[in-house]
C-alpha atoms as a PDB file:
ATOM      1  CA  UNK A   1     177.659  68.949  77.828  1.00  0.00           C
ATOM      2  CA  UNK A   2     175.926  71.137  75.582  1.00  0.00           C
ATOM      3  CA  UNK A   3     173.042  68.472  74.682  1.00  0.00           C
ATOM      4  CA  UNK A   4     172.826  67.954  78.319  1.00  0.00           C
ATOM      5  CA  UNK A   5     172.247  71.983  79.049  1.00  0.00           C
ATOM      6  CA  UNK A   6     169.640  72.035  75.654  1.00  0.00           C
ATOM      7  CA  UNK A   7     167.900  68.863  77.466  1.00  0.00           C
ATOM      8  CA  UNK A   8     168.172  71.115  81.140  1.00  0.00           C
ATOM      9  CA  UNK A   9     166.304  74.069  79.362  1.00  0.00           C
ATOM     10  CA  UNK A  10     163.645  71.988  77.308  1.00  0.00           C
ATOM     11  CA  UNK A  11     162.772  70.699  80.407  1.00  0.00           C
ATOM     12  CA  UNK A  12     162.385  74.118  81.765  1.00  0.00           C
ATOM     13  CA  UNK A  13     160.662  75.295  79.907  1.00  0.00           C
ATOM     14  CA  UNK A  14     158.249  72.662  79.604  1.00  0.00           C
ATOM     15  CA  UNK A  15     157.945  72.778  83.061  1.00  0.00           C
ATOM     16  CA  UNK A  16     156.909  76.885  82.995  1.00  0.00           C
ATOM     17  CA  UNK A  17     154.488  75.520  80.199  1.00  0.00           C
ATOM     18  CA  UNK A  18     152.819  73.223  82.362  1.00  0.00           C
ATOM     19  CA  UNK A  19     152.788  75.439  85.163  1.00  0.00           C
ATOM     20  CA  UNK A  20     151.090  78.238  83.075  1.00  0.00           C
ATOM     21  CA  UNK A  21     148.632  75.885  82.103  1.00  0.00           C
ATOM     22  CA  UNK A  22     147.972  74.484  85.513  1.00  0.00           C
ATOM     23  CA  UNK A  23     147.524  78.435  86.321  1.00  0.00           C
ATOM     24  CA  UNK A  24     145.335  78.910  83.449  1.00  0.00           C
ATOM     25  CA  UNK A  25     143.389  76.143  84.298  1.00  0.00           C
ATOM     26  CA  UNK A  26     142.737  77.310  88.224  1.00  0.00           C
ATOM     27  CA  UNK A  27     141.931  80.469  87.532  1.00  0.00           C
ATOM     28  CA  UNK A  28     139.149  79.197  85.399  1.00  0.00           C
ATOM     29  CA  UNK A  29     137.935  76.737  87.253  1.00  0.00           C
ATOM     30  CA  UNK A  30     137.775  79.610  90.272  1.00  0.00           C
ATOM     31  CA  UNK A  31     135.817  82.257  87.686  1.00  0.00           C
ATOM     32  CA  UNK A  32     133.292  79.161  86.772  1.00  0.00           C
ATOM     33  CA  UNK A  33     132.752  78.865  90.576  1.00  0.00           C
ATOM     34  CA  UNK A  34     132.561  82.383  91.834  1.00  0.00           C
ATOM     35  CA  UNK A  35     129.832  82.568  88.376  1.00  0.00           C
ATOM     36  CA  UNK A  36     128.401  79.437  90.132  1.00  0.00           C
ATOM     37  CA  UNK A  37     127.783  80.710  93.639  1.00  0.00           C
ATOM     38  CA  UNK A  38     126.864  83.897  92.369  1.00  0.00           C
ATOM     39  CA  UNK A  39     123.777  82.755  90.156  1.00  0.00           C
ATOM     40  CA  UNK A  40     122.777  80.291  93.332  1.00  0.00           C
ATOM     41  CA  UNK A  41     123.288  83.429  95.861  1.00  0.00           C
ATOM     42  CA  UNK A  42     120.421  85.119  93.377  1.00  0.00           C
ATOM     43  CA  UNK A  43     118.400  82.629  92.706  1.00  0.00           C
ATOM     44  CA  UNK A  44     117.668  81.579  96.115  1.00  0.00           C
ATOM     45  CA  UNK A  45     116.125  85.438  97.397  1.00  0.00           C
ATOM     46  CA  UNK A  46     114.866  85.450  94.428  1.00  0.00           C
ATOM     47  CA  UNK A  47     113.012  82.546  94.812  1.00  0.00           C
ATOM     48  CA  UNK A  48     112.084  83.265  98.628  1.00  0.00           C
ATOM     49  CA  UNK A  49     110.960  86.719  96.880  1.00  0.00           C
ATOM     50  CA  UNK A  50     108.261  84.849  94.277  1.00  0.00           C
ATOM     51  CA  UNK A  51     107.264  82.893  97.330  1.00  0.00           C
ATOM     52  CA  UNK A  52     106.431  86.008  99.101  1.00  0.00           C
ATOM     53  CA  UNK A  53     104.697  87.681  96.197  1.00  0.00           C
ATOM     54  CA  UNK A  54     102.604  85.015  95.966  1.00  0.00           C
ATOM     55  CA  UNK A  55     101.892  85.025  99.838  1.00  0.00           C
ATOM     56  CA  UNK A  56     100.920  88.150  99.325  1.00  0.00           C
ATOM     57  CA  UNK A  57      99.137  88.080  96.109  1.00  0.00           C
ATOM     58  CA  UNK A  58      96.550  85.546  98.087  1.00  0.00           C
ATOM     59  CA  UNK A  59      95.912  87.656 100.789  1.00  0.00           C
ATOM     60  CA  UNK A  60      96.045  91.156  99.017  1.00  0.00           C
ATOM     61  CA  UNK A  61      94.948  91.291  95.605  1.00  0.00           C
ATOM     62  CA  UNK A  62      96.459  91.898  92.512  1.00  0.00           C
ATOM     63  CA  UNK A  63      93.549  95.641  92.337  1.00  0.00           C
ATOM     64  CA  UNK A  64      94.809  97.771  94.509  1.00  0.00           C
ATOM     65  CA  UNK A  65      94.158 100.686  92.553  1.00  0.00           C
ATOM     66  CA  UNK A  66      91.327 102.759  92.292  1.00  0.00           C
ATOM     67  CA  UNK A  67      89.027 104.260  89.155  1.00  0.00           C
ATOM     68  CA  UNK A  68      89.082 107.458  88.603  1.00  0.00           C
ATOM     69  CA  UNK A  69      85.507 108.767  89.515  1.00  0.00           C
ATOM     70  CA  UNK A  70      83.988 110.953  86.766  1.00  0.00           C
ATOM     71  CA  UNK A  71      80.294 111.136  87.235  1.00  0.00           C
ATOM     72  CA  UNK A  72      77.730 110.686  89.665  1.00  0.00           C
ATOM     73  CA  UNK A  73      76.588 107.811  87.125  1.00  0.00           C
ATOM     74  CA  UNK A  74      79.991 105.813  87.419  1.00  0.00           C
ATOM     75  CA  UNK A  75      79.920 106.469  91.263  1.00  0.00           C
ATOM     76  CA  UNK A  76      76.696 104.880  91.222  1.00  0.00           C
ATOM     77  CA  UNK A  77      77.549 101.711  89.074  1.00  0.00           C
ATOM     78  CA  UNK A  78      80.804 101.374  90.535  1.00  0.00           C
ATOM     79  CA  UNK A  79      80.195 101.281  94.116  1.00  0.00           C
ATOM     80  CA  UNK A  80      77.542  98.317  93.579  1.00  0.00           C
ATOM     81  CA  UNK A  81      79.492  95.790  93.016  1.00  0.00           C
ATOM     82  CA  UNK A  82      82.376  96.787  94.908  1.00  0.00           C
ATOM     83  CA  UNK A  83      79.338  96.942  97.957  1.00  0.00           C
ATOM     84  CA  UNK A  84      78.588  93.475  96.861  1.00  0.00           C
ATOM     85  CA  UNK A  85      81.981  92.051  96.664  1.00  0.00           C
ATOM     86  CA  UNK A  86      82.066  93.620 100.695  1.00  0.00           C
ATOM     87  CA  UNK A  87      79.075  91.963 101.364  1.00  0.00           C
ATOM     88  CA  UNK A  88      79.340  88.501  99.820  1.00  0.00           C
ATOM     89  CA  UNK A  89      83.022  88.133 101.343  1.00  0.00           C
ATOM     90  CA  UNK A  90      81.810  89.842 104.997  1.00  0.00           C
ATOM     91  CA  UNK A  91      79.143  86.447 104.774  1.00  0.00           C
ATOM     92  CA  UNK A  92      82.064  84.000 104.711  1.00  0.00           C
ATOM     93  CA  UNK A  93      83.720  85.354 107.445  1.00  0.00           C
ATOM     94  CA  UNK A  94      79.811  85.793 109.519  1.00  0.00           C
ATOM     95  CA  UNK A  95      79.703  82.000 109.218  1.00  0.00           C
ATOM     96  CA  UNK A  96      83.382  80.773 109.738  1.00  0.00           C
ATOM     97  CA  UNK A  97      84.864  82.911 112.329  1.00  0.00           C
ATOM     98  CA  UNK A  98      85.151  81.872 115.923  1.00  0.00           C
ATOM     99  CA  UNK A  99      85.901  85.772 116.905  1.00  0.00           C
ATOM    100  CA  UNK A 100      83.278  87.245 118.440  1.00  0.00           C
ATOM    101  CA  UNK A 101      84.430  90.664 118.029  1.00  0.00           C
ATOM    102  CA  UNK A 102      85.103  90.033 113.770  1.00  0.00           C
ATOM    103  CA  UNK A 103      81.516  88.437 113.821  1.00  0.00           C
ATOM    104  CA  UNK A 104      80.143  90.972 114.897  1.00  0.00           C
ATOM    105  CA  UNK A 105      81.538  93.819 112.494  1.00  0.00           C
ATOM    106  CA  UNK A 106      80.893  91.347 109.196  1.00  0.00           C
ATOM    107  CA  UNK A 107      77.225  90.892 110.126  1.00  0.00           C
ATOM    108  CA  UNK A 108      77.015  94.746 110.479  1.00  0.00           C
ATOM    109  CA  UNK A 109      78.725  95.007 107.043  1.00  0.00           C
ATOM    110  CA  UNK A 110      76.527  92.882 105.621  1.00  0.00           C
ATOM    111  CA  UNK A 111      73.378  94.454 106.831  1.00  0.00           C
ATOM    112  CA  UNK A 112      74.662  97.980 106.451  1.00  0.00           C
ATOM    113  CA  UNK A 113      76.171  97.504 102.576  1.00  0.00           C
ATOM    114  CA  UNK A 114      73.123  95.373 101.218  1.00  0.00           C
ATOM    115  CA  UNK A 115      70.730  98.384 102.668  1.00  0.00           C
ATOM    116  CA  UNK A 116      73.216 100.479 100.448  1.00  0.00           C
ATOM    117  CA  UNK A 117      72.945  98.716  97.301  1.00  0.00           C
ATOM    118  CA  UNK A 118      69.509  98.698  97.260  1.00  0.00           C
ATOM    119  CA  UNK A 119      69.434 102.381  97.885  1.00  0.00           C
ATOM    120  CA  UNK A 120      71.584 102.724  94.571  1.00  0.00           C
ATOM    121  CA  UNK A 121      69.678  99.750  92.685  1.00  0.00           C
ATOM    122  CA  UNK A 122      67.238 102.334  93.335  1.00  0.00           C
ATOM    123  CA  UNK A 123      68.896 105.364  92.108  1.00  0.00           C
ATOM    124  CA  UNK A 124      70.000 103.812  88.850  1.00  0.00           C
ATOM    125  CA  UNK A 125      66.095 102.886  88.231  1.00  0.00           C
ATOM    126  CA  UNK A 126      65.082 106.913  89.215  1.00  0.00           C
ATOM    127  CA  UNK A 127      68.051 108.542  87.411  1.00  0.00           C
ATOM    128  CA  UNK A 128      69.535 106.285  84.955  1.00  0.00           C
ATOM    129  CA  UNK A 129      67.233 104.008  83.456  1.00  0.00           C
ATOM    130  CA  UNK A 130      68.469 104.237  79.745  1.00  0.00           C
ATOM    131  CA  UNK A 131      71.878 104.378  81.273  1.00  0.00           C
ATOM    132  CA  UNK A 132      74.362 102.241  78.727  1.00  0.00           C
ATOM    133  CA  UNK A 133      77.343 102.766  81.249  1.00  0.00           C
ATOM    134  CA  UNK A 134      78.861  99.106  82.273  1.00  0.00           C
ATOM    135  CA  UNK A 135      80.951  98.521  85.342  1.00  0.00           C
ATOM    136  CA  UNK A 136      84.662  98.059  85.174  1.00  0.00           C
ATOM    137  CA  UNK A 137      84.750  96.844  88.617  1.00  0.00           C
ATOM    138  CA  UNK A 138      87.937  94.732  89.355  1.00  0.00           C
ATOM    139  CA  UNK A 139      87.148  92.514  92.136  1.00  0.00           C
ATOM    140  CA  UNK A 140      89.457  93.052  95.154  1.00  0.00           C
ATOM    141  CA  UNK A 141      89.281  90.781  97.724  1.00  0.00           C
ATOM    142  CA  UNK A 142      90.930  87.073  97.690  1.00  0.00           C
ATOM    143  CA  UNK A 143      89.154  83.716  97.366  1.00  0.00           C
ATOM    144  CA  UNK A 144      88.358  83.362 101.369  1.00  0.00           C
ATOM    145  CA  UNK A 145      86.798  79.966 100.215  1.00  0.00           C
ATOM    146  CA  UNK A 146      90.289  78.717  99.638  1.00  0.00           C
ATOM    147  CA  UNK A 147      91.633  79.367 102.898  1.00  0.00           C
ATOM    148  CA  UNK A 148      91.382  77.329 105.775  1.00  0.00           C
ATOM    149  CA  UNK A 149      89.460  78.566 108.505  1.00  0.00           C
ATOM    150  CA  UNK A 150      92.156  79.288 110.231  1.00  0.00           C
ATOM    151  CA  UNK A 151      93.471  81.733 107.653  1.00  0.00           C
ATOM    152  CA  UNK A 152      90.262  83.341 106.540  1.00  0.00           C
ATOM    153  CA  UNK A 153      90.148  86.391 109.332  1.00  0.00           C
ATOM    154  CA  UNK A 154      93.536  87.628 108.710  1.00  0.00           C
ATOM    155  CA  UNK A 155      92.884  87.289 104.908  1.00  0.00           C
ATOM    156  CA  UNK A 156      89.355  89.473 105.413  1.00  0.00           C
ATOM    157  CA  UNK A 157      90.687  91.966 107.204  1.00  0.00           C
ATOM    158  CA  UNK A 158      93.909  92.369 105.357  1.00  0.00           C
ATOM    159  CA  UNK A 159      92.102  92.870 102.072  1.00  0.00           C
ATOM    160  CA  UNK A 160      89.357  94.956 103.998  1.00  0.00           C
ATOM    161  CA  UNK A 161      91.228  97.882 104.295  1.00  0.00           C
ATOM    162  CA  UNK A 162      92.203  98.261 101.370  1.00  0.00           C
ATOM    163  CA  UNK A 163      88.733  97.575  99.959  1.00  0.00           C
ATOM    164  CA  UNK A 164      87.312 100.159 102.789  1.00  0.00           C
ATOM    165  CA  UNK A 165      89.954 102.572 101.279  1.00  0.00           C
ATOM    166  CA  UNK A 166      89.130 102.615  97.618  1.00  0.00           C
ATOM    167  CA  UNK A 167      85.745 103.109  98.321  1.00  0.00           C
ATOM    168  CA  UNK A 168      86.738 106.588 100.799  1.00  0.00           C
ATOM    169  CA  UNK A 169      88.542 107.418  97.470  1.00  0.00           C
ATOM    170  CA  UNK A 170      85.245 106.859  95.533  1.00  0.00           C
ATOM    171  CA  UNK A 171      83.281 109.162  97.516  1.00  0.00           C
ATOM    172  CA  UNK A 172      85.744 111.617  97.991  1.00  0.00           C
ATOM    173  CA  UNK A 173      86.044 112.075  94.370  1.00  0.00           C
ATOM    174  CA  UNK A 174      82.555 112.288  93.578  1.00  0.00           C
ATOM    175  CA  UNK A 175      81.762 114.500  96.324  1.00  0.00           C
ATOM    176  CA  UNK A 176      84.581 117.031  94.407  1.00  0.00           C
ATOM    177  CA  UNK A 177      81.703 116.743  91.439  1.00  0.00           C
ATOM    178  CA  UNK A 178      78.934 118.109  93.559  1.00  0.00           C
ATOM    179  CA  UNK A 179      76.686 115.457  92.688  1.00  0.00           C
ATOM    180  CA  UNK A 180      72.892 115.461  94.207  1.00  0.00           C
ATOM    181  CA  UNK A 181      72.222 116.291  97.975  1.00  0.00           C
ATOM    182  CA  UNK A 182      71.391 112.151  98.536  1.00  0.00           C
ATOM    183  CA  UNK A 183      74.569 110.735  96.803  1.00  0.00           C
ATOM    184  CA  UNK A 184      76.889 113.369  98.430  1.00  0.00           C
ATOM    185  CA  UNK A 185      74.792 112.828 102.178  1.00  0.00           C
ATOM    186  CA  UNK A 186      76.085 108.777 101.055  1.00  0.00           C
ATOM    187  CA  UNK A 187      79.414 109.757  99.783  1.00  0.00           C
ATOM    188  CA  UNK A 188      79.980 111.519 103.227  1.00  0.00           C
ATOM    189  CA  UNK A 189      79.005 108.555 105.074  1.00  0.00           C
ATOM    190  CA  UNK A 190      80.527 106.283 103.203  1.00  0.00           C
ATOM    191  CA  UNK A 191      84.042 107.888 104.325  1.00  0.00           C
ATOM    192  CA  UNK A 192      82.798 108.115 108.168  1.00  0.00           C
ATOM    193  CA  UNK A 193      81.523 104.806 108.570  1.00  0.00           C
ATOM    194  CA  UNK A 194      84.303 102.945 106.652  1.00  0.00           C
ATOM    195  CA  UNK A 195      86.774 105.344 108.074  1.00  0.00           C
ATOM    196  CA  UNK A 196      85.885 103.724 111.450  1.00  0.00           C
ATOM    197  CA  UNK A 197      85.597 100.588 110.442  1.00  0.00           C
ATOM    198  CA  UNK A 198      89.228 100.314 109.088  1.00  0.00           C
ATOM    199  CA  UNK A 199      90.655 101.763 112.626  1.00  0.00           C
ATOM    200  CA  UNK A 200      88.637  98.970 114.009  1.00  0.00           C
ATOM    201  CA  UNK A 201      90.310  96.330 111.644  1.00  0.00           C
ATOM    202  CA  UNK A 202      93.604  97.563 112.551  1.00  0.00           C
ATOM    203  CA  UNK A 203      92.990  97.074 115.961  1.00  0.00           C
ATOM    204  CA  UNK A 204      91.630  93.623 115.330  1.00  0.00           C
ATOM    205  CA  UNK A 205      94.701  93.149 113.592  1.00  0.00           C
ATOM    206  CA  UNK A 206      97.063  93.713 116.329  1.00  0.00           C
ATOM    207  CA  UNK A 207      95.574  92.742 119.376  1.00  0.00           C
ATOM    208  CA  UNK A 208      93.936  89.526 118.014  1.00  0.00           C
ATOM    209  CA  UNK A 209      95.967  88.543 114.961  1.00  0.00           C
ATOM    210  CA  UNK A 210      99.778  89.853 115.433  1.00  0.00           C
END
């Protein structure tokens, strides 16, 4: 009787064992899979998130800040090639768009921006001839040559505002300097004329591209 009780309780208690371990085991196997769907939860907005980024990184550039203008020299060599940049990408758009209305405001960047660089070409030959300053310009808008045709208005007018709006901060910062009469007459209009143009964008924006 007492062998058979011994036997009754080894059996217990290998049963408690077992069930312990089975409980040990489960409660593992439920961390590693809460860990599991966790890491998958994160990695998946995370990945739309990259995808995004990089949606965004083709249609707005990388430059979205502005130099800080310090002299009616830098204004001058600055605003060249960020003119040019305006002008070379407001060309793409002049021969690929089918919008009558976008067509029409890229050839009048081009003209009025190319007029505009000469005017400082000219300046730098009058006023800073022996001039060793070199341009940091970052270039600002995308690759429109990449895009389909299809994609190449948005893209333009996306990254036009933001190109329109460093170059408001560029005058507005050398106009603080009180440079010459003629840069400061161009600093002003450079802020009314782009000014306008970027309300027109927007409105492009929304009633033909929403």
């Amino acid at each position: 009787h007492l062998q058979h009780n011994v036997f009754k309780t080894n059996i217990a208690h290998n049963s408690m064992q077992v069930k312990k371990s089975s409980l040990t085991i489960s409660i593992f196997v439920l961390i590693f899979l809460f860990i599991l769907l966790a890491r998958m939860n994160a990695v998946i907005p995370a990945q739309k998130i990259a995808q995004q980024n990089n949606t965004q990184k083709t249609i707005m550039p990388e430059h979205m800040n502005y130099m800080m203008i310090t002299s009616e020299e830098q204004f001058i060599f600055e605003m060249i090639p960020h003119h040019q940049e305006a002008v070379d990408a407001a060309k793409i758009i002049t021969a690929s768009t089918n919008n009558s209305a976008l067509k029409s405001l890229a050839q009048r960047m081009v003209r009025a921006q190319a007029e505009e660089i000469l005017l400082m070409e000219g300046w730098k030959k009058q006023w800073y001839a022996q001039s060793k300053y070199a341009p940091t310009y970052l270039k600002m808008m995308p690759p429109l040559q990449e895009f389909t045709d299809a994609q190449k208005d948005q893209a333009f007018l996306q990254s036009m505002i933001a190109h329109h709006q460093v170059a408001i901060r560029m005058a507005q910062q050398v106009l603080a300097l009180h440079p010459l009469s003629e840069v400061a007459a161009f600093a002003q209009q450079i802020i009314a004329v782009q000014n306008g143009e970027i309300s027109m964008i927007q409105s492009l924006l929304k009633n033909e591209y929403s």
